[in-house]
N, C-alpha and C. Protein backbone atom coordinates (compact mmCIF):
# COMPACT_ATOMS: atom_id res chain seq x y z
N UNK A 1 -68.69 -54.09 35.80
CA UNK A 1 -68.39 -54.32 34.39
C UNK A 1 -67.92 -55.74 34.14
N UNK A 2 -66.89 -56.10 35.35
CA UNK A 2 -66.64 -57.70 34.86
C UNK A 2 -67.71 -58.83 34.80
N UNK A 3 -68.49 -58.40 35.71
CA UNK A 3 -69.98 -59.59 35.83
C UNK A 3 -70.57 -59.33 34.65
N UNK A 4 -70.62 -58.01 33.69
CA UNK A 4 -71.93 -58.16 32.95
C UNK A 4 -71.07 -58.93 31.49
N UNK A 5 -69.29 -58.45 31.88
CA UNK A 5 -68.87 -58.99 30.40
C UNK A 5 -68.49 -60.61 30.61
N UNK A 6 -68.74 -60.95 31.70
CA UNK A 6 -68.83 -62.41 31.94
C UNK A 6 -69.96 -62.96 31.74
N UNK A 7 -71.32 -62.58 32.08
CA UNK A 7 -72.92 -62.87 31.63
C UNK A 7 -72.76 -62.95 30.43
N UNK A 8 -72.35 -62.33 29.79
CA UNK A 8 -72.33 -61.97 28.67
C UNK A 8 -71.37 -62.36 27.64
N UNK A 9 -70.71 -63.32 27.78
CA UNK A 9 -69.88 -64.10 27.09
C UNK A 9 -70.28 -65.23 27.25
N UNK A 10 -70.50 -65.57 28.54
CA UNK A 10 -71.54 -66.73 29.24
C UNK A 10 -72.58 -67.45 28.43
N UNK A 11 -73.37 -65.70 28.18
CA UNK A 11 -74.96 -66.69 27.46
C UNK A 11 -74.65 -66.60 25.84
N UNK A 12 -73.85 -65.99 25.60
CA UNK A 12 -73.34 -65.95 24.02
C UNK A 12 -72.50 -67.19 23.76
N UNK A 13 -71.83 -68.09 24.37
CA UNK A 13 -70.94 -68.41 24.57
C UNK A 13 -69.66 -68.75 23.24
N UNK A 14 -69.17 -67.56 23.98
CA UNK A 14 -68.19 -66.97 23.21
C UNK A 14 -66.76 -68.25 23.56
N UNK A 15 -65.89 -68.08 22.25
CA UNK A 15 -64.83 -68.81 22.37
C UNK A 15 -64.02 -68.48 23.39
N UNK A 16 -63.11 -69.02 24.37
CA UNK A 16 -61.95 -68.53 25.59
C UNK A 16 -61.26 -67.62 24.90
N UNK A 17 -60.34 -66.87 25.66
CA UNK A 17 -59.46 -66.48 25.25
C UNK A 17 -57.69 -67.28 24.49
N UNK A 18 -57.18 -66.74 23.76
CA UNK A 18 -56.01 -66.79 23.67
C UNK A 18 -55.04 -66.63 24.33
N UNK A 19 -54.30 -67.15 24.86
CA UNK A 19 -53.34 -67.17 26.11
C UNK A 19 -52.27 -66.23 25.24
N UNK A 20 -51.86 -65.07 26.06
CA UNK A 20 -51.00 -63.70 25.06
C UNK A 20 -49.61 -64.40 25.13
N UNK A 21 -49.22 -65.53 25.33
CA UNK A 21 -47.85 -66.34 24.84
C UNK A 21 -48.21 -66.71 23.96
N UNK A 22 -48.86 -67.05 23.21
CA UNK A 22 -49.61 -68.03 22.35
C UNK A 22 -49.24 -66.73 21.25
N UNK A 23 -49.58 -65.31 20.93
CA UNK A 23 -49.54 -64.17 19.76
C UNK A 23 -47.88 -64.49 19.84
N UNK A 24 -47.14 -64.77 20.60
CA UNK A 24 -45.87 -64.43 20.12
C UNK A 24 -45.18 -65.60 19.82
N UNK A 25 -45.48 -66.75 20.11
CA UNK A 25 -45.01 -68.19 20.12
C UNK A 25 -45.58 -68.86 19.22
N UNK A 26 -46.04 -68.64 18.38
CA UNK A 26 -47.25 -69.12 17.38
C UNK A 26 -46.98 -68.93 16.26
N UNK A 27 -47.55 -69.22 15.21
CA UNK A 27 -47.47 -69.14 14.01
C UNK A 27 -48.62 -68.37 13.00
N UNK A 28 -49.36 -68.04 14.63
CA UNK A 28 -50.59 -67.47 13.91
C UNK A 28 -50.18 -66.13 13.04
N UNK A 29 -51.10 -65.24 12.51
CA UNK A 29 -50.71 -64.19 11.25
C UNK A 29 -51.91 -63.66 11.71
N UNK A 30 -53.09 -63.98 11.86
CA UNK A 30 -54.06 -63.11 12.08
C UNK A 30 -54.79 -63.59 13.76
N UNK A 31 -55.13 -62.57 14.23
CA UNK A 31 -55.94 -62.76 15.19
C UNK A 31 -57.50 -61.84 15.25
N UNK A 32 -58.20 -62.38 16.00
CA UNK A 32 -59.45 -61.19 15.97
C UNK A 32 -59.51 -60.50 17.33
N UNK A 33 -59.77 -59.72 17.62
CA UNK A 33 -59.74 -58.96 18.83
C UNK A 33 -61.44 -58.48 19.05
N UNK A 34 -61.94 -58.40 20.61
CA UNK A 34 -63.07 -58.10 20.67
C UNK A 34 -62.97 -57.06 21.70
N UNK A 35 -63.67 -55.83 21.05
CA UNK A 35 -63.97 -55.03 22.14
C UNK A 35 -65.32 -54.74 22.72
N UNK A 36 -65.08 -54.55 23.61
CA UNK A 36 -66.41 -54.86 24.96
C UNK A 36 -66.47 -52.97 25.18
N UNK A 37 -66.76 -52.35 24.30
CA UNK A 37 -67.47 -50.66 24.71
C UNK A 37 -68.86 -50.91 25.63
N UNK A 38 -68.40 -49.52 27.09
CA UNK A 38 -69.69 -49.58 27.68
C UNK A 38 -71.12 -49.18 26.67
N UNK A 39 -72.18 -50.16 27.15
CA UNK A 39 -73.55 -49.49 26.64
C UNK A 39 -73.65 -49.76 25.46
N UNK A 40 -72.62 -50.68 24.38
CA UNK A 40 -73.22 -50.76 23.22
C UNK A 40 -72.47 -52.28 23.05
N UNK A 41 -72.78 -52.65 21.70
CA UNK A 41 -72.67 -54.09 21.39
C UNK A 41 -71.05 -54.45 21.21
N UNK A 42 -70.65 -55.85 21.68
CA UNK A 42 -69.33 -55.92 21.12
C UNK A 42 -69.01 -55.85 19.93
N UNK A 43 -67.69 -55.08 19.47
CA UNK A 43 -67.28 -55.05 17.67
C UNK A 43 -65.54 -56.01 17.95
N UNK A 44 -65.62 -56.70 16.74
CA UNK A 44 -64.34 -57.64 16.22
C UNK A 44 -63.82 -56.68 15.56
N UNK A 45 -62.47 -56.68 15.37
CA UNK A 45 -61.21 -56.23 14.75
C UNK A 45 -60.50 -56.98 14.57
N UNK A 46 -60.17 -57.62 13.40
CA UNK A 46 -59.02 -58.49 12.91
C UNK A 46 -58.17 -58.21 12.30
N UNK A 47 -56.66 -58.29 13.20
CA UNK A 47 -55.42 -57.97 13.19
C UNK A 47 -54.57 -59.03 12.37
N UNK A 48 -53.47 -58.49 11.52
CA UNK A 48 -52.37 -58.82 11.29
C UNK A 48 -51.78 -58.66 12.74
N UNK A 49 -50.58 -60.28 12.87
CA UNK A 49 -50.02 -60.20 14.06
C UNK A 49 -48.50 -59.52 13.24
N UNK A 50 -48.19 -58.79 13.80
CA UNK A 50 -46.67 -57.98 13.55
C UNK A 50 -45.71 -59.00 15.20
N UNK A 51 -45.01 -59.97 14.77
CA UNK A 51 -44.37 -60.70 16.12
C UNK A 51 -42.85 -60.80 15.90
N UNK A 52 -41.99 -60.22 14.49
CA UNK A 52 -40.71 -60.26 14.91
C UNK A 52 -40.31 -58.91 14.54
N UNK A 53 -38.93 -58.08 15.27
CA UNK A 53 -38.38 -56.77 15.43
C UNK A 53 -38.63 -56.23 13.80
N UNK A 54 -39.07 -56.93 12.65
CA UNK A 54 -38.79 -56.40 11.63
C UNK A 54 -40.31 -56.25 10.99
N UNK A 55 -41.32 -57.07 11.60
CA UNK A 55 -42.61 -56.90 11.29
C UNK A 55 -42.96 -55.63 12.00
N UNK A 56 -42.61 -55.84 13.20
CA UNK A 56 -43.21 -54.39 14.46
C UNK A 56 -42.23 -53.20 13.92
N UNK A 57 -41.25 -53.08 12.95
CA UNK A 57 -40.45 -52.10 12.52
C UNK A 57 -41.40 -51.35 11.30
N UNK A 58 -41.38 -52.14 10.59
CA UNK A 58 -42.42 -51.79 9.10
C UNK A 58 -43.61 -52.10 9.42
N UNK A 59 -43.98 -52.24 10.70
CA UNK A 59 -45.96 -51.80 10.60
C UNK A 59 -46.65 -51.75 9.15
N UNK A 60 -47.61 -50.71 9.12
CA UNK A 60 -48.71 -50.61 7.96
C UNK A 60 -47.55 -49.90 7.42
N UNK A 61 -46.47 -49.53 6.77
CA UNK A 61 -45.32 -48.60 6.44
C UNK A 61 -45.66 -49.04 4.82
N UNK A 62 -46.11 -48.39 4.04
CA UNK A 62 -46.05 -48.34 2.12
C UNK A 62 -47.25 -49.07 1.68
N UNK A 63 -48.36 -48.84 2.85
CA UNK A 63 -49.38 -48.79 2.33
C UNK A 63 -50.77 -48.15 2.04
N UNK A 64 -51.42 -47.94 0.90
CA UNK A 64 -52.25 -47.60 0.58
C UNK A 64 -53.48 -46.80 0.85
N UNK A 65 -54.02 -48.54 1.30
CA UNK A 65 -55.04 -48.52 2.41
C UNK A 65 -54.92 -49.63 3.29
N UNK A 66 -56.46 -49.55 3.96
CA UNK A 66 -56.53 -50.66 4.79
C UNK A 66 -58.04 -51.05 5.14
N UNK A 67 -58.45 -52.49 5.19
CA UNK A 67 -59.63 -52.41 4.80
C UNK A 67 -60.44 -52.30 5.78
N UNK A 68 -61.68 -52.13 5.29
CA UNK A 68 -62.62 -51.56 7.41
C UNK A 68 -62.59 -52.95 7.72
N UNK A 69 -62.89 -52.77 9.28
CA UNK A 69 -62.65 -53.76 10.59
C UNK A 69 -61.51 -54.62 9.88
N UNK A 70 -60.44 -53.94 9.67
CA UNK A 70 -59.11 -54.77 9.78
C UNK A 70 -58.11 -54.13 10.58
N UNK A 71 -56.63 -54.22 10.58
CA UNK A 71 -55.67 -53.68 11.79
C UNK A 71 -54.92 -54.31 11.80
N UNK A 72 -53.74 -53.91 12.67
CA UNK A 72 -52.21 -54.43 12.45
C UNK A 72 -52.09 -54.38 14.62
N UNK A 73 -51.53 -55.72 15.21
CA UNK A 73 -51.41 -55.99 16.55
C UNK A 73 -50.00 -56.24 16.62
N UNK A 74 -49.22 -55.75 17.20
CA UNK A 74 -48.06 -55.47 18.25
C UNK A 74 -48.21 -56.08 19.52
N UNK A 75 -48.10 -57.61 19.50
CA UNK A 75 -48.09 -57.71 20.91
C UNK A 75 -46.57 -58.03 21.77
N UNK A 76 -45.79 -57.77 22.48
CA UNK A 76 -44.51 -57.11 23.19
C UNK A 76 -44.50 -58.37 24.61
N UNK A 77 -43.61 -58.61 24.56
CA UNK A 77 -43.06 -59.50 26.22
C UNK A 77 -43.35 -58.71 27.36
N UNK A 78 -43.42 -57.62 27.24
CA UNK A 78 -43.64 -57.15 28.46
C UNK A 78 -43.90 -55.48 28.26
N UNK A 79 -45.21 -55.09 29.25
CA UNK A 79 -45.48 -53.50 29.55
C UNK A 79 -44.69 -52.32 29.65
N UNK A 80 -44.89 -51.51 29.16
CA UNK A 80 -44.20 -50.55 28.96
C UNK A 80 -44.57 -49.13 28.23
N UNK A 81 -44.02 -47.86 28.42
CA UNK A 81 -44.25 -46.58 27.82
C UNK A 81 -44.27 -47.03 26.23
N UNK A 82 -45.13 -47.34 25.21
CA UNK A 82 -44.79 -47.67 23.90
C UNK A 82 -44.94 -46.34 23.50
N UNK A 83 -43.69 -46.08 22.15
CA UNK A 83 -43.57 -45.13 21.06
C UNK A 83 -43.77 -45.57 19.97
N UNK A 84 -45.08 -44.80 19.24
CA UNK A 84 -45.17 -45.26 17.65
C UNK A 84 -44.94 -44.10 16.77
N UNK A 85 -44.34 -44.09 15.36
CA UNK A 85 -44.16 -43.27 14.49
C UNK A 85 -45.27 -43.82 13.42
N UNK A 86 -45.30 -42.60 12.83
CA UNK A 86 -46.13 -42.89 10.88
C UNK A 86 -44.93 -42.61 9.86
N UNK A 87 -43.62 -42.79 10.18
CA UNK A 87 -43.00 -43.16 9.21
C UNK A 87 -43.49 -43.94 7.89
N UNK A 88 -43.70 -43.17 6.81
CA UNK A 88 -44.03 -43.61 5.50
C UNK A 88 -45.44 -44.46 5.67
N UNK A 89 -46.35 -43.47 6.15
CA UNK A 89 -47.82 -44.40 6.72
C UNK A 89 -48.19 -43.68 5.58
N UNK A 90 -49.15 -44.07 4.65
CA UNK A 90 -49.94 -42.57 4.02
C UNK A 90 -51.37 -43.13 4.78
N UNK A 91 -52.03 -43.77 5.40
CA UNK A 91 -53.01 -44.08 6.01
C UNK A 91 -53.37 -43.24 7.50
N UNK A 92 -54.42 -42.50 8.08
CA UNK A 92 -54.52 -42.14 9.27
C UNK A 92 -54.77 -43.09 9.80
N UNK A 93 -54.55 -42.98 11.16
CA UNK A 93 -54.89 -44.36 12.19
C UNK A 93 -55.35 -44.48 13.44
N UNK A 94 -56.01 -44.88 14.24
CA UNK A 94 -56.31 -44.73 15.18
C UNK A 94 -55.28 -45.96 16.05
N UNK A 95 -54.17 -45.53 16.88
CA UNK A 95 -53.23 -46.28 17.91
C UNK A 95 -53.80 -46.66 19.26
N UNK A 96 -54.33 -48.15 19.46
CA UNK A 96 -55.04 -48.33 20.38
C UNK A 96 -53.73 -48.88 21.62
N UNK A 97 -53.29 -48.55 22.73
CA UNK A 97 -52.74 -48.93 23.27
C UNK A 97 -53.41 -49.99 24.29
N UNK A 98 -52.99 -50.95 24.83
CA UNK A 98 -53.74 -51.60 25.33
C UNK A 98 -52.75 -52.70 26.51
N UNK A 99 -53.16 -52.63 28.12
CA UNK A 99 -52.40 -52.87 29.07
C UNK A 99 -52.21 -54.38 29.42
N UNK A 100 -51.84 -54.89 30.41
CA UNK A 100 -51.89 -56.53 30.37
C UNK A 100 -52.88 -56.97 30.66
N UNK A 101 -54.14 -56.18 31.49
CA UNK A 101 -55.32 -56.53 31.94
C UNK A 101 -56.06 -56.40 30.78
N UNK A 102 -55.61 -56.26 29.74
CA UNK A 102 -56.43 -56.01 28.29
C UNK A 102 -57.58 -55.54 28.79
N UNK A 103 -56.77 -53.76 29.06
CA UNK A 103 -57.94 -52.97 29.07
C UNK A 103 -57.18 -51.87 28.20
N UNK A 104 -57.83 -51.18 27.59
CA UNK A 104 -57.83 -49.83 26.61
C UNK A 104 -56.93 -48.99 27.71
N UNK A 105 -55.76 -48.75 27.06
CA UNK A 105 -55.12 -47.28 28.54
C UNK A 105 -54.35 -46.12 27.85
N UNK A 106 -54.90 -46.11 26.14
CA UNK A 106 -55.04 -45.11 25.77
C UNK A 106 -55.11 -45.09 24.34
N UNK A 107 -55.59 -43.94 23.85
CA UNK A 107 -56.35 -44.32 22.03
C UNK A 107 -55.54 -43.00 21.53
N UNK A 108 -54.65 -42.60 20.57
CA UNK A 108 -54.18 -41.53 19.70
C UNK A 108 -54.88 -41.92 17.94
N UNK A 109 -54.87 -40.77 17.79
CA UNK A 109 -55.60 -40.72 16.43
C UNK A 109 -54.64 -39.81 15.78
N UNK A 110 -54.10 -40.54 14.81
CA UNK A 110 -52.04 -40.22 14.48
C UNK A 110 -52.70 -39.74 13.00
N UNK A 111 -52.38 -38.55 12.19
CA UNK A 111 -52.81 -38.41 11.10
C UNK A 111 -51.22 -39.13 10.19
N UNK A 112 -51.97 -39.69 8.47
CA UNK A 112 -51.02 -39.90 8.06
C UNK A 112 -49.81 -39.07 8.04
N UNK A 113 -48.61 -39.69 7.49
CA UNK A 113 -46.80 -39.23 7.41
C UNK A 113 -47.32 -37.82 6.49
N UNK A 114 -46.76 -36.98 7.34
CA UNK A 114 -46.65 -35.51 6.44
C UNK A 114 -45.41 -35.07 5.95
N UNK A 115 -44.11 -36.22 5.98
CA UNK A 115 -43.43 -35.54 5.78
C UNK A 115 -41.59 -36.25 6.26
N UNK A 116 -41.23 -34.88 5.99
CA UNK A 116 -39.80 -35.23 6.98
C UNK A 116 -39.52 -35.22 8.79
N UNK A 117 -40.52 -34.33 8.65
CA UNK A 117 -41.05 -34.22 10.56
C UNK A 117 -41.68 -35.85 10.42
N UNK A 118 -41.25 -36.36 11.64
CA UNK A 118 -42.30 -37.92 12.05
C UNK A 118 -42.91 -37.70 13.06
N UNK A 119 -43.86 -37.21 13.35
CA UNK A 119 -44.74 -37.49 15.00
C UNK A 119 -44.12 -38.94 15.74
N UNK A 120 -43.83 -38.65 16.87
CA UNK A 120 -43.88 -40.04 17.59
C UNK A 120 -45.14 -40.24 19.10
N UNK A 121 -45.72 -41.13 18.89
CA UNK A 121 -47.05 -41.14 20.02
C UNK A 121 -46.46 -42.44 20.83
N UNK A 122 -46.73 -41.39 21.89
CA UNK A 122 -46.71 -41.86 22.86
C UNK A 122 -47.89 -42.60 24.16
N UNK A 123 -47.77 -43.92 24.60
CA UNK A 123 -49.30 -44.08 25.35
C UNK A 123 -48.89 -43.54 26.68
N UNK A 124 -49.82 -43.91 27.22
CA UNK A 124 -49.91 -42.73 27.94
C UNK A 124 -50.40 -43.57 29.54
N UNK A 125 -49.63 -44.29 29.53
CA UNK A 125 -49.64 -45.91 30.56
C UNK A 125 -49.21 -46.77 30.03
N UNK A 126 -48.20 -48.05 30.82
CA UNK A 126 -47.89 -49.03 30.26
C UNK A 126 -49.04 -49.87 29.18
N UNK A 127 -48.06 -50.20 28.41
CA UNK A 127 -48.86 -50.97 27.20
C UNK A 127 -48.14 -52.31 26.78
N UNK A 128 -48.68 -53.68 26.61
CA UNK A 128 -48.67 -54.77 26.56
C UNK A 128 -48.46 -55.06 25.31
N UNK A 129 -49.78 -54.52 24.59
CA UNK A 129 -50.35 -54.62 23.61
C UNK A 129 -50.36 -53.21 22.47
N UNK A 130 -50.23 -53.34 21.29
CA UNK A 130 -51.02 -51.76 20.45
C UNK A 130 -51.43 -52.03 19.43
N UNK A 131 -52.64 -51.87 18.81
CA UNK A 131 -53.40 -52.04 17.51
C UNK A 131 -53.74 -50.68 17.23
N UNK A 132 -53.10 -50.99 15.59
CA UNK A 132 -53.09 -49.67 14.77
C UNK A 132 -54.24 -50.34 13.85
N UNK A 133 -55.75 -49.38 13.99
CA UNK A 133 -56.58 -49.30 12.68
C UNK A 133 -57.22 -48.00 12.00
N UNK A 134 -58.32 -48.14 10.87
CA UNK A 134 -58.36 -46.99 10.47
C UNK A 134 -58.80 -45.71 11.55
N UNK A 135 -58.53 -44.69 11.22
CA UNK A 135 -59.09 -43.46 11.92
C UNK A 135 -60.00 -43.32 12.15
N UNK A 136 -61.06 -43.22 13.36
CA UNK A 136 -62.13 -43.20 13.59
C UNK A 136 -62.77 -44.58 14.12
N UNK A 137 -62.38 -45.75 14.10
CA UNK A 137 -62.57 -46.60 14.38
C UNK A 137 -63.67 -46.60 15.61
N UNK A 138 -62.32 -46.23 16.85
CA UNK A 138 -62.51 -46.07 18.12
C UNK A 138 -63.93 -45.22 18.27
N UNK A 139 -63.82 -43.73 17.49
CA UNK A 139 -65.04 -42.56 17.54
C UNK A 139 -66.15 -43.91 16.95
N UNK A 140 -66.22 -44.54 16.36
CA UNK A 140 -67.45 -44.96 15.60
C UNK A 140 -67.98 -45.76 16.30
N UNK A 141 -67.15 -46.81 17.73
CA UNK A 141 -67.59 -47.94 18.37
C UNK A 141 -67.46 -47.70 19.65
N UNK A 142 -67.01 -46.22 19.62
CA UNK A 142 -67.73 -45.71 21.34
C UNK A 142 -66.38 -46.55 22.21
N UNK A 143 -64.94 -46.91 21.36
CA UNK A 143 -64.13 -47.31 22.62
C UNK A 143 -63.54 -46.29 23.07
N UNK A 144 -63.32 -46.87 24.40
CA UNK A 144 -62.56 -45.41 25.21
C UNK A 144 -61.62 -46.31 26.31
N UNK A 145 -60.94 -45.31 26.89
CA UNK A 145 -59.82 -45.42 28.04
C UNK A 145 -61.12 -46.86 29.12
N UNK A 146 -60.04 -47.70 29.13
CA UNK A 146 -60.91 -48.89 30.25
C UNK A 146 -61.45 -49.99 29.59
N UNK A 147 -61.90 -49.59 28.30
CA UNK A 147 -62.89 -50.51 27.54
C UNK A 147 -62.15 -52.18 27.12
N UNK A 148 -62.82 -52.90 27.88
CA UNK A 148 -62.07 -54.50 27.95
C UNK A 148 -62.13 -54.89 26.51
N UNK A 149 -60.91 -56.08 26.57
CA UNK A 149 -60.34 -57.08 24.93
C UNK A 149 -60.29 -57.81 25.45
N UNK A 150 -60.79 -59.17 24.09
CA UNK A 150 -60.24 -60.43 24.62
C UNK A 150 -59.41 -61.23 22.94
N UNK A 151 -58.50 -61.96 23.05
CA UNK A 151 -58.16 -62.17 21.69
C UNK A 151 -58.85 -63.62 21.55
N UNK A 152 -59.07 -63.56 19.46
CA UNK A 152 -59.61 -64.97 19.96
C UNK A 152 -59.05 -65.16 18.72
């Protein structure tokens, strides 16, 4: 898999990556994210960066909607069991967890806030990284557990 997504950035030639100090040290606000699903074409997702305790607190929290191939990125100093709530989400979402090898290490599909009960999701392997987008996302672009990112 790494040779063909290296050929393959190679003859496309795709921009480098973003060095993941750079999402938290930065000033950036948006990033794009690329996922590399086996057997089918790469798809972009462009994230709001959520980078201080009060952005990653109020996530997508009192909104609406959200528009297709967009998303909200959580990127964290360091790996770990991440817990997310839908506190005051009315949006469903698909919670992409994602490890330091920016590989996929686990996908929940969180329905919107029902309530006074809050679901809290849990990944399900250390996570580096987590991008919250719409529901179905993942089902529509064939990502799954493994499936490589690169930020750009």
């Amino acid at each position: 898999m790494k040779i063909s997504v290296f050929v393959y950035r190679f003859l496309k030639k795709e921009p480098s990556y973003i060095h993941e100090d750079t999402l938290l040290n930065s000033t950036m606000n948006e990033v794009a994210i690329t996922f590399y699903p086996m057997g089918v074409p790469p798809v972009v997702l462009t994230c709001e960066v959520a980078k201080t305790i009060s952005q990653k607190t109020k996530g997508l929290m009192y909104r609406s909607s959200l528009p297709k191939e967009k998303g909200m990125l959580f990127p964290f100093w360091f790996s770990w069991y991440r817990i997310f709530w839908m506190k005051n989400v009315s949006i469903p979402l698909d919670i992409i967890f994602i490890n330091k090898e920016f590989k996929v290490v686990s996908i929940i599909e969180a329905p919107a806030d029902v309530g006074i009960f809050n679901k809290k999701y849990w990944a399900c392997g250390f996570g580096k990284y987590v991008v919250e987008c719409n529901k179905g996302f993942c089902k529509n672009h064939r990502i799954s557990l493994g499936t490589n990112i690169i930020f750009k």
